[in-house]
Protein backbone atom coordinates (compact mmCIF):
# COMPACT_ATOMS: atom_id res chain seq x y z
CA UNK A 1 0.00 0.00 0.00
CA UNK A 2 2.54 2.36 1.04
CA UNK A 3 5.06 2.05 -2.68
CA UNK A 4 1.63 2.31 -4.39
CA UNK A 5 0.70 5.78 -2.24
CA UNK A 6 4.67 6.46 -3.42
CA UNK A 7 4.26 5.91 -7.09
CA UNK A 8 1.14 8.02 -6.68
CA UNK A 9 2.69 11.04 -5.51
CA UNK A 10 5.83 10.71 -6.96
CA UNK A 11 5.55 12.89 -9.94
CA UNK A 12 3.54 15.78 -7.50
CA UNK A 13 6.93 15.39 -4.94
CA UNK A 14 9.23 16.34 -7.84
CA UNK A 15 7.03 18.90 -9.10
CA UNK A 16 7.26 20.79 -5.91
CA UNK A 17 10.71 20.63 -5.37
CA UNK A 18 11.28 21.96 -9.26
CA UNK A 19 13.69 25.08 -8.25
CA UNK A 20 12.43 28.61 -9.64
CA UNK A 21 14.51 31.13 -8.06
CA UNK A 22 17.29 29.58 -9.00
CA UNK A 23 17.29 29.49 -12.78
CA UNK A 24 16.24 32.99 -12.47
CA UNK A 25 19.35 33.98 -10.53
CA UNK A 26 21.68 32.04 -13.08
CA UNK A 27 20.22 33.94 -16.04
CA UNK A 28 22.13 37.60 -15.33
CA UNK A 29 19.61 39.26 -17.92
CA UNK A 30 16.62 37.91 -16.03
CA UNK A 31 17.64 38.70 -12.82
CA UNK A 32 18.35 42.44 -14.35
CA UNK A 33 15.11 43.09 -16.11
CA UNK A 34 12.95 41.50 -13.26
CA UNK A 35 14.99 43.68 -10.83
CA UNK A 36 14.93 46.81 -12.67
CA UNK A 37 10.79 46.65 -13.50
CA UNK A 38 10.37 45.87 -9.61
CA UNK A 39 12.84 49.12 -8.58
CA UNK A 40 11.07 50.77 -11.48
CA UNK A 41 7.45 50.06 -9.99
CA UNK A 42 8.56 50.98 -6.58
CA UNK A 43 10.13 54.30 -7.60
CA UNK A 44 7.11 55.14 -9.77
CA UNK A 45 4.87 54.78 -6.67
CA UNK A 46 7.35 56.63 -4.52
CA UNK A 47 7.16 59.60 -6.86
CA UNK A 48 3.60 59.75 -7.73
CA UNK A 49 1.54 57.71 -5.76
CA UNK A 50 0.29 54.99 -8.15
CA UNK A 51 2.74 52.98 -10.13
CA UNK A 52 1.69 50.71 -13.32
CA UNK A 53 -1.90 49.31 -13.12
CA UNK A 54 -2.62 45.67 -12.70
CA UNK A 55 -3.20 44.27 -16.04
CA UNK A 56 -5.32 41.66 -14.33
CA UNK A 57 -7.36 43.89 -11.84
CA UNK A 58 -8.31 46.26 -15.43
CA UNK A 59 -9.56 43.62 -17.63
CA UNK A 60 -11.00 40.86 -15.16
CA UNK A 61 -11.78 43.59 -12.27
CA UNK A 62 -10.69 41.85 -9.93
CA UNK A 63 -6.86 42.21 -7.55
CA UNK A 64 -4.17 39.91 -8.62
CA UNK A 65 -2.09 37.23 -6.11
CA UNK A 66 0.93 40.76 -6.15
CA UNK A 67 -2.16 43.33 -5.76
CA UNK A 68 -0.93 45.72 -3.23
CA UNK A 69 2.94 44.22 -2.50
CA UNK A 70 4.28 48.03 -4.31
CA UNK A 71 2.33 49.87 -1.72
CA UNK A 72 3.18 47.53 1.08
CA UNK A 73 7.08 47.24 -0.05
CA UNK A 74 6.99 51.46 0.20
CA UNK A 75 5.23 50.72 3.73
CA UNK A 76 7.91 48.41 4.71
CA UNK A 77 10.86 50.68 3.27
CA UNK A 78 9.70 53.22 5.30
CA UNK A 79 9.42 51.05 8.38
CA UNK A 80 5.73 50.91 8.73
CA UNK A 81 4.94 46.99 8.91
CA UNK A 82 1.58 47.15 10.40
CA UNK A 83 0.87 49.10 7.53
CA UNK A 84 2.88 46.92 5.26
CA UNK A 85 1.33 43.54 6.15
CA UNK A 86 -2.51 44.95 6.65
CA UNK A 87 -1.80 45.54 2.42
CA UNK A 88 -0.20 42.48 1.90
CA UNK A 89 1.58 40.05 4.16
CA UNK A 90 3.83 38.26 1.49
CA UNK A 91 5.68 41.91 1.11
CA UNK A 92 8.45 41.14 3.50
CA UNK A 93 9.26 37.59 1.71
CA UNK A 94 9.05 39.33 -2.12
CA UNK A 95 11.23 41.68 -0.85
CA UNK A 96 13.56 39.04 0.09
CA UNK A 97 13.06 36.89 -2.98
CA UNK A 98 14.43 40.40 -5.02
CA UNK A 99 17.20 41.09 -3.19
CA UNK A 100 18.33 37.55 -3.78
CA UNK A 101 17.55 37.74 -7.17
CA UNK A 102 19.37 41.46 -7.39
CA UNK A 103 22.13 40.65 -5.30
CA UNK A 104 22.61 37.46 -8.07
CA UNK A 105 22.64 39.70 -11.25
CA UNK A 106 25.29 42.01 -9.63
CA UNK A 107 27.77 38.88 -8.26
CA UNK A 108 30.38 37.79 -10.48
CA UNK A 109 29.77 34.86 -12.39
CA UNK A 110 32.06 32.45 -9.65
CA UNK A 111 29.87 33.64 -7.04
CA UNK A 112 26.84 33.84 -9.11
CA UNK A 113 26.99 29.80 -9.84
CA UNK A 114 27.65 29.10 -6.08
CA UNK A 115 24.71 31.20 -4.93
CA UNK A 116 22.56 29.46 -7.54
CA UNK A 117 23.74 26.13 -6.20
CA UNK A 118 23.15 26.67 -2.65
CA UNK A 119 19.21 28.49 -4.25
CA UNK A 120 18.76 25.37 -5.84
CA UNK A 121 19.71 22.81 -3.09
CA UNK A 122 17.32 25.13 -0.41
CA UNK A 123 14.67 24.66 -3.17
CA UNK A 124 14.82 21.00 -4.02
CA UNK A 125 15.46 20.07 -0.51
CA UNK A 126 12.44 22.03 1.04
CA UNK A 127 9.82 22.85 -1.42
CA UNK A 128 9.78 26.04 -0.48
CA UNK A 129 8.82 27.82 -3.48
CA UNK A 130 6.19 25.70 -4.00
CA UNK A 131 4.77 25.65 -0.72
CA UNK A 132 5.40 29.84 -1.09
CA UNK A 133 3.23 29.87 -4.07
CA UNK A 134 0.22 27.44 -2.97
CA UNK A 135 0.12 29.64 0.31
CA UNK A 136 -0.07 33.07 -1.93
CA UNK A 137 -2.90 31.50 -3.88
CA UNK A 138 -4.60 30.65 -0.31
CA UNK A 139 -3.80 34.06 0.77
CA UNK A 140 -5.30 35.61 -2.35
CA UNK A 141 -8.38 33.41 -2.28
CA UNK A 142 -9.58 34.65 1.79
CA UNK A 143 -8.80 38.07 0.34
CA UNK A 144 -10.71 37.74 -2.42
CA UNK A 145 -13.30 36.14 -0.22
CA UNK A 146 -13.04 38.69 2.32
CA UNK A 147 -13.40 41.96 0.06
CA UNK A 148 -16.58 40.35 -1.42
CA UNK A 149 -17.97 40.44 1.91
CA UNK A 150 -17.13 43.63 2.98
């Protein structure tokens, strides 16, 4: 019973321990235009007070998964977390996903491979990414939920 519950869920184990960080930090133009957009977004919203709109939120009407991380990435840049995390409580570990993915596009390629390595290892051993991304959707889903009751 228990090899059958194994062959099962074999493929679905591999598929969440698929690394995506880390081929995004090996590929230096990537990791560049990903991290220039996000500063880009940021210091648009900075400036002006709105950034660029949600492609999703215009045509369906509805907020995206990322709806509100600029405005609560400002917040937390300026040190205001309870403001930060009532917007969107992934903010603080985007943040941290784009400073690893920054801080890989501006590391010499020696350091750049071992930094990938160590990414991918973190992400094959642990899921994490995966687990990240199924707890966003969650996330999204009660605030979706929520809003419509409010």
């Amino acid at each position: 019973m228990l090899n059958k519950l194994k062959r099962i869920f074999s493929p679905l184990h591999g598929m969440l321990n698929t690394p995506l960080i880390a081929p995004i930090i090996k590929d230096r133009s990537l990791s560049l235009v990903i991290t220039c957009a996000c500063a880009t977004q940021i210091t648009l919203f900075a400036l002006t007070g709105h950034g660029w709109q949600c492609p999703i939120k215009a045509t369906l009407g509805i907020p995206c998964p990322g709806c509100g991380l600029t405005h609560a990435t400002l917040a937390l840049f300026q040190g205001n977390w309870q403001s930060a995390l009532n917007e969107h409580a992934f903010a603080p570990f985007f943040i941290l996903g784009l400073v690893v993915i920054a801080v890989g596009c501006l590391l010499p390629s020696g350091y750049r491979n071992m930094l990938v390595k160590l990414v991918t290892a973190m992400e094959q051993r642990t899921g994490f990414m995966a687990w990240f991304l199924i707890s966003l959707m969650v996330y999204w889903g009660i605030r979706l939920f929520i809003s419509a009751q409010v």
